[in-house]
C-alpha atoms as a PDB file:
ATOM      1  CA  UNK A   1       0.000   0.000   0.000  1.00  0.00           C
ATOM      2  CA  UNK A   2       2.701   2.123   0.914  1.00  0.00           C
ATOM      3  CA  UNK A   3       4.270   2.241  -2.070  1.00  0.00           C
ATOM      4  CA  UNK A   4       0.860   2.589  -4.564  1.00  0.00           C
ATOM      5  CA  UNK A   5       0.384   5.502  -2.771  1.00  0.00           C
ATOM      6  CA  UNK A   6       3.989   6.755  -3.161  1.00  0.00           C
ATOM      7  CA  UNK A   7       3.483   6.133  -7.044  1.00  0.00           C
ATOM      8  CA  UNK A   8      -0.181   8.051  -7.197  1.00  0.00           C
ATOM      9  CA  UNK A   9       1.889  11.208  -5.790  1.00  0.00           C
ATOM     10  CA  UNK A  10       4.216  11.178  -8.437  1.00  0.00           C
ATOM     11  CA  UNK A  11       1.922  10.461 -10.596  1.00  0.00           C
ATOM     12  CA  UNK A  12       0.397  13.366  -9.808  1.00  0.00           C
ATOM     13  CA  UNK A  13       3.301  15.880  -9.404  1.00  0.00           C
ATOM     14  CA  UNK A  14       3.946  14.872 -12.951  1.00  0.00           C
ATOM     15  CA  UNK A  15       0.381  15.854 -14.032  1.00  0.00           C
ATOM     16  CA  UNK A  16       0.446  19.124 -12.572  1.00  0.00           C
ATOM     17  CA  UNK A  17       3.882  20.174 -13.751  1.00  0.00           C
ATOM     18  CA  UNK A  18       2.565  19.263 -17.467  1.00  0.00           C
ATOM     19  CA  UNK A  19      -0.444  21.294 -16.857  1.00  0.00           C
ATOM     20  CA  UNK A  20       1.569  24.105 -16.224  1.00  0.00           C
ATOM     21  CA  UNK A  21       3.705  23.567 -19.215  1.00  0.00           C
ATOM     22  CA  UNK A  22       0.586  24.678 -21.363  1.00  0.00           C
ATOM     23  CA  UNK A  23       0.616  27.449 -23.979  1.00  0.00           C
ATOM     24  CA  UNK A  24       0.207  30.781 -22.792  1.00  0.00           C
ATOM     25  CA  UNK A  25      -3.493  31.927 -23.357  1.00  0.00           C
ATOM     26  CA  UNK A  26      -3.349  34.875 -25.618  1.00  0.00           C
ATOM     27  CA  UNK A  27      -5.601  37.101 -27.082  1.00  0.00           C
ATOM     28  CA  UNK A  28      -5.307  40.281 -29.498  1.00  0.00           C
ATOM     29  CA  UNK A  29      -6.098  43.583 -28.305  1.00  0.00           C
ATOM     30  CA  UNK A  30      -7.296  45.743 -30.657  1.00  0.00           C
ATOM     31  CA  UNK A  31      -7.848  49.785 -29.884  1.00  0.00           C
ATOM     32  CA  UNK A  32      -9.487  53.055 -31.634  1.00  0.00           C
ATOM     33  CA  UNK A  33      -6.970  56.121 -31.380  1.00  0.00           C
ATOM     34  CA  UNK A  34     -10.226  58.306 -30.319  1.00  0.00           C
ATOM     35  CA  UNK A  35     -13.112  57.628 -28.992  1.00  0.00           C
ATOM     36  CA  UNK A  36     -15.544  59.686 -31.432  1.00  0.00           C
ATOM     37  CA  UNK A  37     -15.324  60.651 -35.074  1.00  0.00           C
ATOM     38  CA  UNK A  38     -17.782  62.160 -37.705  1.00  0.00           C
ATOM     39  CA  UNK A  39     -19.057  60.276 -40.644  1.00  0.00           C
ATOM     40  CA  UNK A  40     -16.360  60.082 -43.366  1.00  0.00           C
ATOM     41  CA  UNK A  41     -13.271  61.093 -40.915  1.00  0.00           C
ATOM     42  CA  UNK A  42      -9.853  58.629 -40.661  1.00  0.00           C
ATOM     43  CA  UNK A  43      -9.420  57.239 -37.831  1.00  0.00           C
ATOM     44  CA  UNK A  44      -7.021  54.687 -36.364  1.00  0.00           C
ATOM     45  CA  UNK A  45      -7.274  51.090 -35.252  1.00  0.00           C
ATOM     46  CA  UNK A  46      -4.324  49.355 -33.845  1.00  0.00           C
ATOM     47  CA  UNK A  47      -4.095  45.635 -33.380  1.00  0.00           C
ATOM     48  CA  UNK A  48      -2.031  44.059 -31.055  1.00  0.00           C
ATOM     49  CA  UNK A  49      -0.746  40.398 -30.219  1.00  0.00           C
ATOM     50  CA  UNK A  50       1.692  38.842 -27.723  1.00  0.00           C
ATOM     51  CA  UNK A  51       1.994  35.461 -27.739  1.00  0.00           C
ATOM     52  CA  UNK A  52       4.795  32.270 -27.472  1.00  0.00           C
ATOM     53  CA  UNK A  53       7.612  33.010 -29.927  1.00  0.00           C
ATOM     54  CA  UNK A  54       6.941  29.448 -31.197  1.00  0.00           C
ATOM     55  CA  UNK A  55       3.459  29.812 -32.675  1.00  0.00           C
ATOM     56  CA  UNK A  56       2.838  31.351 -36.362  1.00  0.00           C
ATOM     57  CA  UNK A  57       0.427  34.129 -36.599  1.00  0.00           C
ATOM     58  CA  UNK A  58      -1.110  35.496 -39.113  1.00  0.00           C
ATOM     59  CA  UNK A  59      -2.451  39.359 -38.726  1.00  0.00           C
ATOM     60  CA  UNK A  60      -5.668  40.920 -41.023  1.00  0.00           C
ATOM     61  CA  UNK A  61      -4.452  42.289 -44.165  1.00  0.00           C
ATOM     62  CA  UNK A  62      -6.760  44.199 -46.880  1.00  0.00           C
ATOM     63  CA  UNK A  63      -8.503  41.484 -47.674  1.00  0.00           C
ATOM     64  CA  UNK A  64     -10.655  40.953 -44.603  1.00  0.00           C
ATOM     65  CA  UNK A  65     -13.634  42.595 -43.824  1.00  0.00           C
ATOM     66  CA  UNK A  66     -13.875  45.409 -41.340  1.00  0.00           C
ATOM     67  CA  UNK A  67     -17.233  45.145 -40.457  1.00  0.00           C
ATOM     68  CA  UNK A  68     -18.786  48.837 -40.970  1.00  0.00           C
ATOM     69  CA  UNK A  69     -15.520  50.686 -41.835  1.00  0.00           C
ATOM     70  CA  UNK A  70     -13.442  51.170 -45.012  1.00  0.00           C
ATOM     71  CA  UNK A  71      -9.627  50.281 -45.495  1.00  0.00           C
ATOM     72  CA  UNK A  72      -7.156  53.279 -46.682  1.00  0.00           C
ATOM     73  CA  UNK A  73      -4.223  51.880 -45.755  1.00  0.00           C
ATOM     74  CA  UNK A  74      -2.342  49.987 -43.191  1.00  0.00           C
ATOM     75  CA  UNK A  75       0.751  49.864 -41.583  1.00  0.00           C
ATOM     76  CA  UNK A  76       2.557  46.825 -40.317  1.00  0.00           C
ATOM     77  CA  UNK A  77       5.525  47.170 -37.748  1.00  0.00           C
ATOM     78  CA  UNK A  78       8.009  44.222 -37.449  1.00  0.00           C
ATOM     79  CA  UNK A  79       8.031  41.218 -34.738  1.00  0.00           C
ATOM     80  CA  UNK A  80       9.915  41.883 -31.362  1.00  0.00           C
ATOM     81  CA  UNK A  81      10.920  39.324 -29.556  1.00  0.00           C
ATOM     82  CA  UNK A  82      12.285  39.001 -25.739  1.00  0.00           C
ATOM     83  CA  UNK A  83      13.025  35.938 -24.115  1.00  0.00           C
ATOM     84  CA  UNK A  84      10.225  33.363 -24.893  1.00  0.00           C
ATOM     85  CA  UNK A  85       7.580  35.552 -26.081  1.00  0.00           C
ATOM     86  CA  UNK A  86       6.521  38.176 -29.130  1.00  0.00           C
ATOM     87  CA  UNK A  87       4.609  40.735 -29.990  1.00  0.00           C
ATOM     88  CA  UNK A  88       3.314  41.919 -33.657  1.00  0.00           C
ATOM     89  CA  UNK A  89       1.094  45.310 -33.994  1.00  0.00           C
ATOM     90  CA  UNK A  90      -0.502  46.486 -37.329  1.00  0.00           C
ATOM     91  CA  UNK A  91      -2.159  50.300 -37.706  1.00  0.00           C
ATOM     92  CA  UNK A  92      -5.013  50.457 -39.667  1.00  0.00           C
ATOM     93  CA  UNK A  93      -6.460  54.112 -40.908  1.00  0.00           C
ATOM     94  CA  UNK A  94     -10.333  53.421 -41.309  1.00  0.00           C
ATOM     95  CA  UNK A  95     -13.432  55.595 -42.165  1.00  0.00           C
ATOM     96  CA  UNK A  96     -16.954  54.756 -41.555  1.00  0.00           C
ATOM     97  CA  UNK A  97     -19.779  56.097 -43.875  1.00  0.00           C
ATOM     98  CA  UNK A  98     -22.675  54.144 -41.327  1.00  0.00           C
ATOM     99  CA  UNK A  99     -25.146  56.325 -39.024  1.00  0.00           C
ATOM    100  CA  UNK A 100     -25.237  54.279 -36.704  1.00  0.00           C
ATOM    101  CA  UNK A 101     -23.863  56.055 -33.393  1.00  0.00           C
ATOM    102  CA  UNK A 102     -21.925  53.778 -32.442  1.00  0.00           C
ATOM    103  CA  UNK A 103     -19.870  51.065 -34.435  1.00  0.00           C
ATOM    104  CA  UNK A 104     -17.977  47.980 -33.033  1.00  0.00           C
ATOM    105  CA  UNK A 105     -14.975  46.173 -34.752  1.00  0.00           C
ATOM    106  CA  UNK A 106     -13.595  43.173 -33.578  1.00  0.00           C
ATOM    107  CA  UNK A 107     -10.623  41.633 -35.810  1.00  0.00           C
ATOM    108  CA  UNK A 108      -9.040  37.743 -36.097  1.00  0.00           C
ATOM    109  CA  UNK A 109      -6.014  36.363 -36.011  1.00  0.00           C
ATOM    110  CA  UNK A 110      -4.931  32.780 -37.330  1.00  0.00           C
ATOM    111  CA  UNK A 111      -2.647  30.775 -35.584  1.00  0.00           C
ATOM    112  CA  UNK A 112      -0.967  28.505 -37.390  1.00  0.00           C
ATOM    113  CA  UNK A 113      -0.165  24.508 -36.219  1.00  0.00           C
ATOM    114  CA  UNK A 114       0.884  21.480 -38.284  1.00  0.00           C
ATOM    115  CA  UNK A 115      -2.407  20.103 -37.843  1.00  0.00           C
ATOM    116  CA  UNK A 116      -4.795  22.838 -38.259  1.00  0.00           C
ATOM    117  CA  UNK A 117      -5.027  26.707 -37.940  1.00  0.00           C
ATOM    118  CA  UNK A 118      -6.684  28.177 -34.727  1.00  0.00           C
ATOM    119  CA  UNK A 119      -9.028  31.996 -35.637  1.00  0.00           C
ATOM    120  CA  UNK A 120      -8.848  34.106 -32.483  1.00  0.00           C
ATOM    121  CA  UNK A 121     -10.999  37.061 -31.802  1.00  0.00           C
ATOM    122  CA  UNK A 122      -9.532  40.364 -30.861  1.00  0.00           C
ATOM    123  CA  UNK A 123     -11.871  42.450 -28.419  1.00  0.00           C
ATOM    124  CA  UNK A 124     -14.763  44.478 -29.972  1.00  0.00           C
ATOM    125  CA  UNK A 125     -13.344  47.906 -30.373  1.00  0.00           C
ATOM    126  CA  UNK A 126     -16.132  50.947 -29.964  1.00  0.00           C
ATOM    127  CA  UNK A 127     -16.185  54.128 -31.078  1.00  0.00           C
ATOM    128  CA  UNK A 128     -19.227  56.838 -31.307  1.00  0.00           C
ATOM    129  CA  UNK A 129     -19.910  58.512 -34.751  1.00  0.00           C
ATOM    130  CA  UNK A 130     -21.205  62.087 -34.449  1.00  0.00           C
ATOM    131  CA  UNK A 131     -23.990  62.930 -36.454  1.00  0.00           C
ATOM    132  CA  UNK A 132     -23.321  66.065 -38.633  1.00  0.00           C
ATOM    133  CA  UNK A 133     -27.067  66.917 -38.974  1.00  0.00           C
ATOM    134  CA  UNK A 134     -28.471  67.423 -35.404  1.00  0.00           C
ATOM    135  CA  UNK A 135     -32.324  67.318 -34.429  1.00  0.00           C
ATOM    136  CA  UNK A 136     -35.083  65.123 -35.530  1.00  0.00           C
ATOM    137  CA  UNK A 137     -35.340  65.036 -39.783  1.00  0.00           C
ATOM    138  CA  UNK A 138     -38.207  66.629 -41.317  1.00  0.00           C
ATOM    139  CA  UNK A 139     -40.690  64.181 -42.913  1.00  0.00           C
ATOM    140  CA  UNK A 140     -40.398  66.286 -46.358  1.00  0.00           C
ATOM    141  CA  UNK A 141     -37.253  67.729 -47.020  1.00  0.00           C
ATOM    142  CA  UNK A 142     -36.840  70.802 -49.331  1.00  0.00           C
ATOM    143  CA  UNK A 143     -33.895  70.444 -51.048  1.00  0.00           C
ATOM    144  CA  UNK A 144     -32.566  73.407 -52.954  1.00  0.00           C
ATOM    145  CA  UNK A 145     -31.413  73.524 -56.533  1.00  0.00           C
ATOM    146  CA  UNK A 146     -28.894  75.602 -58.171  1.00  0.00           C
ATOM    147  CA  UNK A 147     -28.797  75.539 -61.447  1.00  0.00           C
ATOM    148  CA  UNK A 148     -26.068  78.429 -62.613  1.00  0.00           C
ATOM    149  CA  UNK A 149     -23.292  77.227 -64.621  1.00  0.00           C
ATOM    150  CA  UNK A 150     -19.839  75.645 -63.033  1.00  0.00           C
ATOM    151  CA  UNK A 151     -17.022  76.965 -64.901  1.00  0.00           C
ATOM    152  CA  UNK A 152     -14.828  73.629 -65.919  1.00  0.00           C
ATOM    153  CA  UNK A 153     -11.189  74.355 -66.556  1.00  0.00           C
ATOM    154  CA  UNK A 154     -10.391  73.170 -69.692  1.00  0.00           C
ATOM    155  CA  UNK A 155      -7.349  70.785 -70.340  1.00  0.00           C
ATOM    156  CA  UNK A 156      -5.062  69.669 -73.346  1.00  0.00           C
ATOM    157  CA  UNK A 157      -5.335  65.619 -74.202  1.00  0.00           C
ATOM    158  CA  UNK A 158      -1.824  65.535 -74.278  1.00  0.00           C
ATOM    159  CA  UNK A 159      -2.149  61.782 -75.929  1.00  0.00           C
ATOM    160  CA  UNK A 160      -4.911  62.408 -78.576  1.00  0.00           C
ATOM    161  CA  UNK A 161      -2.905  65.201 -79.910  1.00  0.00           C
ATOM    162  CA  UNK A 162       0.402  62.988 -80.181  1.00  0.00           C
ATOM    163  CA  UNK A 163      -1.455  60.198 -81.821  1.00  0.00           C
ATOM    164  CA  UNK A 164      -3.014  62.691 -84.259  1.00  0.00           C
ATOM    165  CA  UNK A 165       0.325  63.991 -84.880  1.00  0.00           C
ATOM    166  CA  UNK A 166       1.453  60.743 -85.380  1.00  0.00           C
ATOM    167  CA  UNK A 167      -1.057  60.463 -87.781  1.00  0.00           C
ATOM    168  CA  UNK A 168      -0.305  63.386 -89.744  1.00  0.00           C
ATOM    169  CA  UNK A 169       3.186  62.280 -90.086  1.00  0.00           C
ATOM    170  CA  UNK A 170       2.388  58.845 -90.966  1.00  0.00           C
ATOM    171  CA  UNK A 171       0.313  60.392 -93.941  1.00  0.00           C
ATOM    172  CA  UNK A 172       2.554  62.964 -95.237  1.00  0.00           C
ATOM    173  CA  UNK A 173       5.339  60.059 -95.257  1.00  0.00           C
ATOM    174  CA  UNK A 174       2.783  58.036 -97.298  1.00  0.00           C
ATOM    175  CA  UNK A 175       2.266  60.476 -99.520  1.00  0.00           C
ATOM    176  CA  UNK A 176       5.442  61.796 -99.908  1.00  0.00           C
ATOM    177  CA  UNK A 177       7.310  58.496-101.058  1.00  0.00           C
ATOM    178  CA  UNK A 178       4.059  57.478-103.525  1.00  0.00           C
ATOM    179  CA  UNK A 179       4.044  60.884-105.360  1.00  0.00           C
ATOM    180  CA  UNK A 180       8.191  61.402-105.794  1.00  0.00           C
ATOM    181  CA  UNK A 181       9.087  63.349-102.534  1.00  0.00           C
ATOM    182  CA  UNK A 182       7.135  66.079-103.110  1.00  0.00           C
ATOM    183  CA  UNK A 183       8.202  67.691 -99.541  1.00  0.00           C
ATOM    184  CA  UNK A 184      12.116  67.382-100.038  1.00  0.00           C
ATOM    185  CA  UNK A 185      10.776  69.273-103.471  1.00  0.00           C
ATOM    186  CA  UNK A 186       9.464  71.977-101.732  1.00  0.00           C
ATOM    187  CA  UNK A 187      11.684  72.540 -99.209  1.00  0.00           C
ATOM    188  CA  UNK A 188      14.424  72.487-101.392  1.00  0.00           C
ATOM    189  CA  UNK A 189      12.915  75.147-103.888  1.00  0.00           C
ATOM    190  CA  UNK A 190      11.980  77.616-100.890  1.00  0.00           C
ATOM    191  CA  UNK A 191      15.745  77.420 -99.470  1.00  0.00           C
ATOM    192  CA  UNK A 192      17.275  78.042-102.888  1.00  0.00           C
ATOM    193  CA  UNK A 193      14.607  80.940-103.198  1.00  0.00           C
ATOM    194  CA  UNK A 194      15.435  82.328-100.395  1.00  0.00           C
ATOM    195  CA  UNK A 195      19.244  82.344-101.176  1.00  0.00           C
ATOM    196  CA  UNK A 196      18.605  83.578-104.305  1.00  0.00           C
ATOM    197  CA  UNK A 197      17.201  86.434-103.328  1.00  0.00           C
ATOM    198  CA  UNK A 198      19.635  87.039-100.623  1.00  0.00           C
ATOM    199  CA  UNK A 199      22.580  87.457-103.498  1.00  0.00           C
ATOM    200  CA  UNK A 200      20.224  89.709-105.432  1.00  0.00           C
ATOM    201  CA  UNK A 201      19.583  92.153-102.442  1.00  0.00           C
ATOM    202  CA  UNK A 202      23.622  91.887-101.982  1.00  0.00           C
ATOM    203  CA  UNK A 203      24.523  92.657-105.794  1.00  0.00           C
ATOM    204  CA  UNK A 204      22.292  95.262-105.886  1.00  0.00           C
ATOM    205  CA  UNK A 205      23.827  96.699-103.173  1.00  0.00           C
ATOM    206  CA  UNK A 206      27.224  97.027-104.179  1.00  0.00           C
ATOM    207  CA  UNK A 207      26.234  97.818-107.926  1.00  0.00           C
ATOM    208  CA  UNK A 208      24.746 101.174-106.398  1.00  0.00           C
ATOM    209  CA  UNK A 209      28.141 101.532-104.431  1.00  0.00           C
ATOM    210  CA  UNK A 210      30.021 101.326-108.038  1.00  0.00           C
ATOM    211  CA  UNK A 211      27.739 103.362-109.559  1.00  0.00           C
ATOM    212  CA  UNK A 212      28.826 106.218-106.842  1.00  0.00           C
ATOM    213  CA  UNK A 213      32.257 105.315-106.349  1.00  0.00           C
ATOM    214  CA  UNK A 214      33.850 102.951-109.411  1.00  0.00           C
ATOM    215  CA  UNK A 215      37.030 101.145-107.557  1.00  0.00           C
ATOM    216  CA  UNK A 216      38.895  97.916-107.146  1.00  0.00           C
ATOM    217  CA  UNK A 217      37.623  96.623-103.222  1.00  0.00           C
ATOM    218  CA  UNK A 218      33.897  97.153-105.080  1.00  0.00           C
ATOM    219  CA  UNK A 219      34.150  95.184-107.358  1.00  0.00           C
ATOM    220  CA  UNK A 220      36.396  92.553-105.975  1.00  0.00           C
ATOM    221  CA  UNK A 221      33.335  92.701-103.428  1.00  0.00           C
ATOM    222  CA  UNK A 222      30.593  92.010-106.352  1.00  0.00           C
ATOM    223  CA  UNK A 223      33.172  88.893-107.858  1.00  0.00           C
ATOM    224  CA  UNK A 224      33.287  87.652-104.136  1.00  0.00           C
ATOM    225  CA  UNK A 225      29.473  88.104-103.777  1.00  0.00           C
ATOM    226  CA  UNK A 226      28.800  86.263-106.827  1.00  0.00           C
ATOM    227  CA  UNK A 227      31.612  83.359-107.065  1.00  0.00           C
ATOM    228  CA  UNK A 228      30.442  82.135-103.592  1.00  0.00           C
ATOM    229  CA  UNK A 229      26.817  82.175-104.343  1.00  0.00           C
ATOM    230  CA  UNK A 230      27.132  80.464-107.823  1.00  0.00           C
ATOM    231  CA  UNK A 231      29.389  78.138-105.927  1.00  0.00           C
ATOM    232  CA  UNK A 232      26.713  77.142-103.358  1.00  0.00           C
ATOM    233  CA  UNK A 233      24.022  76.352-106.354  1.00  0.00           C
ATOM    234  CA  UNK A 234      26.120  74.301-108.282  1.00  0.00           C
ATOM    235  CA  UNK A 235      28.753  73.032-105.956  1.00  0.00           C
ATOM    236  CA  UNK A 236      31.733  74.153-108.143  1.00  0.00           C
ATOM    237  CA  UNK A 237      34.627  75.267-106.610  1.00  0.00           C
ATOM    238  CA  UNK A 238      34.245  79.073-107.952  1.00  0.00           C
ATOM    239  CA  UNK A 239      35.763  81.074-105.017  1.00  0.00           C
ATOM    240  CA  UNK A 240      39.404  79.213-105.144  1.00  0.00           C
ATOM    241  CA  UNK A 241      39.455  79.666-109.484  1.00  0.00           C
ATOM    242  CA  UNK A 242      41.260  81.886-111.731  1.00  0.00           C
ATOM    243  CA  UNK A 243      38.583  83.809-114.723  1.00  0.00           C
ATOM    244  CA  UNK A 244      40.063  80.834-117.096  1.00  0.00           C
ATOM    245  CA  UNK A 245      39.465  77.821-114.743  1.00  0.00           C
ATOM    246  CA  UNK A 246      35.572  79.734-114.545  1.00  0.00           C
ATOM    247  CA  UNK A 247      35.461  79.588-118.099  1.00  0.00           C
ATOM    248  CA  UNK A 248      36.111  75.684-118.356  1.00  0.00           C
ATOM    249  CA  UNK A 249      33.632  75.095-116.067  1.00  0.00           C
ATOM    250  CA  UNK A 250      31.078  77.442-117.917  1.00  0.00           C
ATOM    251  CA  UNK A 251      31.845  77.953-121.672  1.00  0.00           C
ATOM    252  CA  UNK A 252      30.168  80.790-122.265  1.00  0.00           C
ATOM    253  CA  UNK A 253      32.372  83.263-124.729  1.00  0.00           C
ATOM    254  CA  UNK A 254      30.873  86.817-123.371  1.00  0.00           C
ATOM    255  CA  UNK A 255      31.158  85.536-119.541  1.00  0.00           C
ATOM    256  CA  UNK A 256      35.333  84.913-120.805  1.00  0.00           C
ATOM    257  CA  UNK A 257      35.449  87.901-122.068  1.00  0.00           C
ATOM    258  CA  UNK A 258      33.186  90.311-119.274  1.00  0.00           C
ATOM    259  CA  UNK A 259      35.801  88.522-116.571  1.00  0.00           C
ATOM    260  CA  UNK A 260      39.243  89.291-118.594  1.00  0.00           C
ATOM    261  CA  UNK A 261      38.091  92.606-118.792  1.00  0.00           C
ATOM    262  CA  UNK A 262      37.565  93.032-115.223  1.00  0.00           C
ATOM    263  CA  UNK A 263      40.863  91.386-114.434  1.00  0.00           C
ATOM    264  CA  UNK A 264      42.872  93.680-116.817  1.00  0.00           C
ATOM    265  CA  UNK A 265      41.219  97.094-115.067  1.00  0.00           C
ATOM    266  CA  UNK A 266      41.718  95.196-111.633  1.00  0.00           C
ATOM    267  CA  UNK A 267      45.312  93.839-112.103  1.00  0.00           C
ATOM    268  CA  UNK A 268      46.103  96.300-114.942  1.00  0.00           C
ATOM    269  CA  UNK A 269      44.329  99.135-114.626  1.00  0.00           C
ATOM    270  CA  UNK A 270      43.348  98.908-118.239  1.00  0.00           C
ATOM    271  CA  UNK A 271      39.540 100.970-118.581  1.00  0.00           C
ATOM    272  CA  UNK A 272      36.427  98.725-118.976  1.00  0.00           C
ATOM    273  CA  UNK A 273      34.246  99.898-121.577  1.00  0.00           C
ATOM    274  CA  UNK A 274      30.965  99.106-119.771  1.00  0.00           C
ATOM    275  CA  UNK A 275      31.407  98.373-116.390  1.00  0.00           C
ATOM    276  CA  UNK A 276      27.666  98.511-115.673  1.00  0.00           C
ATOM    277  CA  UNK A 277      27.179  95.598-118.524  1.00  0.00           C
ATOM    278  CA  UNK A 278      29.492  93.389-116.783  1.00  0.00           C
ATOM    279  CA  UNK A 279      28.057  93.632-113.296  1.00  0.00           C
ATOM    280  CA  UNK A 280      24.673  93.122-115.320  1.00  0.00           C
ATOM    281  CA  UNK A 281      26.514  90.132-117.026  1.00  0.00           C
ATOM    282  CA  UNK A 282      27.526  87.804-114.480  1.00  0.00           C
ATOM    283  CA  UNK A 283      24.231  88.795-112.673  1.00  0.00           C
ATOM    284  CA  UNK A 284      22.692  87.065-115.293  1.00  0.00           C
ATOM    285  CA  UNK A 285      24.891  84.110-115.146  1.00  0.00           C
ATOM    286  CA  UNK A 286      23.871  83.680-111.340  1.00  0.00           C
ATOM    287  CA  UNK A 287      20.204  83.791-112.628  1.00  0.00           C
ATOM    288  CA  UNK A 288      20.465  81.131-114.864  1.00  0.00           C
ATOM    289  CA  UNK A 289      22.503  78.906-112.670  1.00  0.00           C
ATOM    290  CA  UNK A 290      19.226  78.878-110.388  1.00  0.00           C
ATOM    291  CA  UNK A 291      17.030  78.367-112.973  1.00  0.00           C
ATOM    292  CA  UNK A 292      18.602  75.533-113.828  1.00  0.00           C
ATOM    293  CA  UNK A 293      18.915  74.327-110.098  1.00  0.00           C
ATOM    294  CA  UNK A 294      15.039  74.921-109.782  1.00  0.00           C
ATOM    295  CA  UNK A 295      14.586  72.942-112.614  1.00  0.00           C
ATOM    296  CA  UNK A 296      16.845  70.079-111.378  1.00  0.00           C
ATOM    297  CA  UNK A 297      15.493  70.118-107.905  1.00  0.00           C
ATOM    298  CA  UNK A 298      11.904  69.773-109.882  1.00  0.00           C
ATOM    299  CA  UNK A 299      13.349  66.419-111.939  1.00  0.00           C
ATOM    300  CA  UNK A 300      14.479  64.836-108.173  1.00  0.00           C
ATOM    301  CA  UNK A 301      17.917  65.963-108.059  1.00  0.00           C
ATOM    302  CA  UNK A 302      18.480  67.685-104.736  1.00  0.00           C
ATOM    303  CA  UNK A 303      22.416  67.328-105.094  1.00  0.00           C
END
């Protein structure tokens, strides 16, 4: 006897000190950060958990269902642990658009085993919602109706004009490789206008400086003028060539001779007969050489 009753007290000292080896009982807390808010306004709701280091939780994200409030946003802050225990704590900002004067929330957290997963209940959090409109409603409301125009401020569709654009561009490519590059055409014709008349405004210039005062720095000016133009519309090398080498490159028998006789008064000082002819003359010459650069420019040759 003595000893069966030695072995029940063991026995039982065993029991006990398993009993206390249980899991801690925890619970989430979960808490408003006022205690009274008006329809629509933030407010937040922290949730709270300590429990055994050992155990995996599993805290509310956006997915659950907040009973009468709305989700903006959340914030989680990480684990801490001391000793044998941890604690986890998540912010939530929440609005309620409910009348009802006062709201309750009570959240869940999932503990997780190998077996199964354990849902535990925070405590119901309650706040007060302040009615905006105070006093008893009337049974027919008058509402009042404005009707006077809002002014709307008007903005630019940034992307409907860069696809029209696009559009535009898309054409004009289309058109200009089926009907032979009609834009290179006309872009090249209004830049050799515009040159052309820029040496016309220049020779006209300087003819009414010879016409005052006939010397040799006029109209080494005009030849200047006139070999650098003629150079740029045919691509000839007019500026670095002697009257001769000009002559090879254009044959023409009164342009020889108006440029001899310019070289003979320049170099000789031999008198012209006409000077006002041979200004006139190689005018002339610069003329044609557009003309015929227009025309070539017309045919598809923009070199």
């Amino acid at each position: 006897m003595k000893y069966g009753l030695l072995i029940f007290v063991i026995s039982l000292f065993f029991q006990r000190t398993a009993s206390g080896q249980n899991p801690v009982d925890w619970k989430p807390v979960a808490s408003f950060s006022s205690d009274t808010i008006q329809v629509g306004e933030p407010v937040r709701l922290s949730l709270s958990v300590r429990y055994p280091s050992r155990l995996q939780i599993l805290l509310p994200d956006t997915n659950e269902v907040f009973s009468t409030f709305e989700l903006r946003k959340k914030e989680f802050y990480p684990t801490r642990t001391i000793g044998e225990m941890s604690r986890d704590c998540v912010v939530y900002e929440l609005a309620t658009f409910n009348l009802d004067p006062v709201q309750t929330i009570s959240l869940p957290v999932l503990e997780f085993s190998q077996q199964d997963s354990v849902r535990k209940m925070s405590n119901e959090a309650t706040i007060y919602v302040k009615q905006s409109f105070e006093g008893a409603l009337p049974k027919n409301p008058v509402v009042q109706s404005d009707l006077s125009p809002v002014p709307v401020p008007t903005r630019v569709n940034y992307p409907y004009i860069l696809i029209g654009m696009g559009i535009v561009i898309l054409l004009i490519l289309v058109v200009n490789f089926f009907f032979d590059r009609p834009i290179q055409k006309f872009i090249y014709l209004f830049l050799e206008r515009r040159r052309h008349e820029a040496f016309l405004k220049q020779h006209d210039r300087i003819r009414i400086l010879l016409d005052s005062n006939l010397n040799i720095d006029n109209i080494e000016s005009l030849l200047n003028v006139w070999k650098k133009y003629i150079q740029r519309v045919d691509g000839n090398p007019y500026t670095s060539l002697t009257s001769m080498e000009i002559f090879k490159i254009l044959p023409d028998p009164v342009l020889k001779d108006v440029l001899q006789e310019i070289d003979r008064w320049i170099y000789g000082g031999i008198e012209m007969k006409d000077y006002r002819f041979n200004i006139d003359y190689v005018k002339q010459v610069a003329v044609q050489l557009y003309q015929n650069k227009r025309e070539a420019i017309r045919n598809g040759k923009f070199e």
